[in-house]
C-alpha atoms as a PDB file:
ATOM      1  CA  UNK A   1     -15.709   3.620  -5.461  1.00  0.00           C
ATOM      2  CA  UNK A   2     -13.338   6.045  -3.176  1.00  0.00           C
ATOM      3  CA  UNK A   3      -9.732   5.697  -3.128  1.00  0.00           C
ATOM      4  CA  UNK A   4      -9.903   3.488   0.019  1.00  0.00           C
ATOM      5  CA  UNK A   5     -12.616   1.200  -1.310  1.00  0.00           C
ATOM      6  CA  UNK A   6     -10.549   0.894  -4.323  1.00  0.00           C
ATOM      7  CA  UNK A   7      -7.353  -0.306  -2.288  1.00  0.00           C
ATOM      8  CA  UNK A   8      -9.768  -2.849  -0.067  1.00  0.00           C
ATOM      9  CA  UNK A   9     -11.154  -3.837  -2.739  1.00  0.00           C
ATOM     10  CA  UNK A  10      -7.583  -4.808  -4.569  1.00  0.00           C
ATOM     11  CA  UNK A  11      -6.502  -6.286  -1.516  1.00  0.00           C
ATOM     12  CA  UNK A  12      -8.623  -8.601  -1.037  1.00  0.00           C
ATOM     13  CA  UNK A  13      -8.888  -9.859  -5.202  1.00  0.00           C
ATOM     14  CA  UNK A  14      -5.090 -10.357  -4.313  1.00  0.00           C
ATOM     15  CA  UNK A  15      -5.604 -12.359  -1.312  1.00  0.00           C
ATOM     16  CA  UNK A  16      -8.192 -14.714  -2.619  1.00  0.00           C
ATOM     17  CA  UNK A  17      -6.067 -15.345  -5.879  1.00  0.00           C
ATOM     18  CA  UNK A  18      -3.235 -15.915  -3.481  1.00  0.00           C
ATOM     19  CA  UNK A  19      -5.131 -18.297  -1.120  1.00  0.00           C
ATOM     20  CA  UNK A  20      -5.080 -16.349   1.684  1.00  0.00           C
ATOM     21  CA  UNK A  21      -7.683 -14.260   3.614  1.00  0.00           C
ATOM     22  CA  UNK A  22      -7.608 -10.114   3.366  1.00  0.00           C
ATOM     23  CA  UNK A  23      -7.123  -9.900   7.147  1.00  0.00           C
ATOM     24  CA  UNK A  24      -3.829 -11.814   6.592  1.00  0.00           C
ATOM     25  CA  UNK A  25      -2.899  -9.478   3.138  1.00  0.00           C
ATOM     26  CA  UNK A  26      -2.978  -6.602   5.414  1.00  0.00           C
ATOM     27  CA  UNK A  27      -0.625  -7.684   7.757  1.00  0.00           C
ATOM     28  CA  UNK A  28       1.579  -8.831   5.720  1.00  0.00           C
ATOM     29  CA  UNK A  29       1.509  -5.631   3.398  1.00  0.00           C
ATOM     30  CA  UNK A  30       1.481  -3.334   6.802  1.00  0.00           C
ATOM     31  CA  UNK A  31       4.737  -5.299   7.964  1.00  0.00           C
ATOM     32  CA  UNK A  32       6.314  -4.756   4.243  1.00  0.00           C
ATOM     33  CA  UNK A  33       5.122  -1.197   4.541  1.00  0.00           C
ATOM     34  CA  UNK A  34       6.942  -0.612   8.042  1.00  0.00           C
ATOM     35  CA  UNK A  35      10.015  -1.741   6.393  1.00  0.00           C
ATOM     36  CA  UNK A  36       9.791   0.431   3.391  1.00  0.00           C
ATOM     37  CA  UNK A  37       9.166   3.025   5.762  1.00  0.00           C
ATOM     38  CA  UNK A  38      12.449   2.276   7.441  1.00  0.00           C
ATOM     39  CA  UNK A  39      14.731   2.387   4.785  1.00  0.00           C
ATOM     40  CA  UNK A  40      17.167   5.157   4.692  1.00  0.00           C
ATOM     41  CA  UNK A  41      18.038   4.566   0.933  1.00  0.00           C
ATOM     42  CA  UNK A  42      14.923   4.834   0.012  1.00  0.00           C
ATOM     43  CA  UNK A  43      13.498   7.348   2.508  1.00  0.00           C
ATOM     44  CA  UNK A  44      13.690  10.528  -0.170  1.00  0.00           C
ATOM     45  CA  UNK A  45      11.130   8.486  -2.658  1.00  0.00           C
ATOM     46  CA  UNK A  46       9.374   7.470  -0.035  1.00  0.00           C
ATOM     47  CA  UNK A  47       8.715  11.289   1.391  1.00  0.00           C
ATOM     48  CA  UNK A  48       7.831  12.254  -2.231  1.00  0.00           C
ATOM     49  CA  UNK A  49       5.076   9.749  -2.753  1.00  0.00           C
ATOM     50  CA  UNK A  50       3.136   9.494   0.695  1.00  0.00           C
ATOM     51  CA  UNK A  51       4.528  12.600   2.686  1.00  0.00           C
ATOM     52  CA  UNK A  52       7.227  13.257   4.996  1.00  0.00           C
ATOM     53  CA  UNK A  53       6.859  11.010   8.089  1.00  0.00           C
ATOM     54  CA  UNK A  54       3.720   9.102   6.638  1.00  0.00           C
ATOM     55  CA  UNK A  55       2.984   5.643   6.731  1.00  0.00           C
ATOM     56  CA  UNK A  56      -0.318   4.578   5.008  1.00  0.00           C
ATOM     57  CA  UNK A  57      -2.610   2.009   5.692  1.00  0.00           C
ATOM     58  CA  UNK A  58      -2.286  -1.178   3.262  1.00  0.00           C
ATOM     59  CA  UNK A  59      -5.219   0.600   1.816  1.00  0.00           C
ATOM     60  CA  UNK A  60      -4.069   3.849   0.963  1.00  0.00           C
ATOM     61  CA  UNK A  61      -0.619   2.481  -0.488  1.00  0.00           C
ATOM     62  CA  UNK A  62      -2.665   0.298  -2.929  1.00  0.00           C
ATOM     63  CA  UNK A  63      -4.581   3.413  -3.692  1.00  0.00           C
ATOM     64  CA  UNK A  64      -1.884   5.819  -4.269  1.00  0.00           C
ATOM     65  CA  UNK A  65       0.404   3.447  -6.238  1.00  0.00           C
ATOM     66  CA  UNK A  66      -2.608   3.195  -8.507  1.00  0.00           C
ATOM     67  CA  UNK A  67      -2.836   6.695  -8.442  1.00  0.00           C
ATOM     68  CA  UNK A  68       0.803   7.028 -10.003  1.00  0.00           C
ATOM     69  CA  UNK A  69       0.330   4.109 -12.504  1.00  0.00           C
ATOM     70  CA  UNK A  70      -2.696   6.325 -14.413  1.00  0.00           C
ATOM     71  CA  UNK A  71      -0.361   9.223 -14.255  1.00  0.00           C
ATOM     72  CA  UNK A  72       2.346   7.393 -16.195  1.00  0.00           C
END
């Protein structure tokens, strides 16, 4: 599976273990993501890990969060 399979994939093992559908995940994880996005604490980290002025799908965040976890 490709990174973005991957993160769909997690997404929606999450959402049916959480009672919910994936549809619902997403926009709940896309709202969290908007407000990560806007935090100016946080904003350096944030540049470092997805790129400066990038906001990733619900999928891609999954993905590249895993990405770091192997790494570690």
């Amino acid at each position: 599976m490709k990174g973005k399979e991957l993160g769909a994939d997690a997404i929606a093992r999450v959402a049916r273990d959480n009672g919910m559908s994936a549809e619902d995940m997403r926009n709940d994880m896309q709202e969290e993501i908007l407000a990560a996005y806007g935090n100016r604490e946080t904003r350096n980290q944030w540049d470092e890990i997805f790129g400066e002025g990038v906001i990733p799908t619900p999928e891609e965040f999954v993905e590249r969060l895993g990405q770091m976890m192997r790494l570690s």
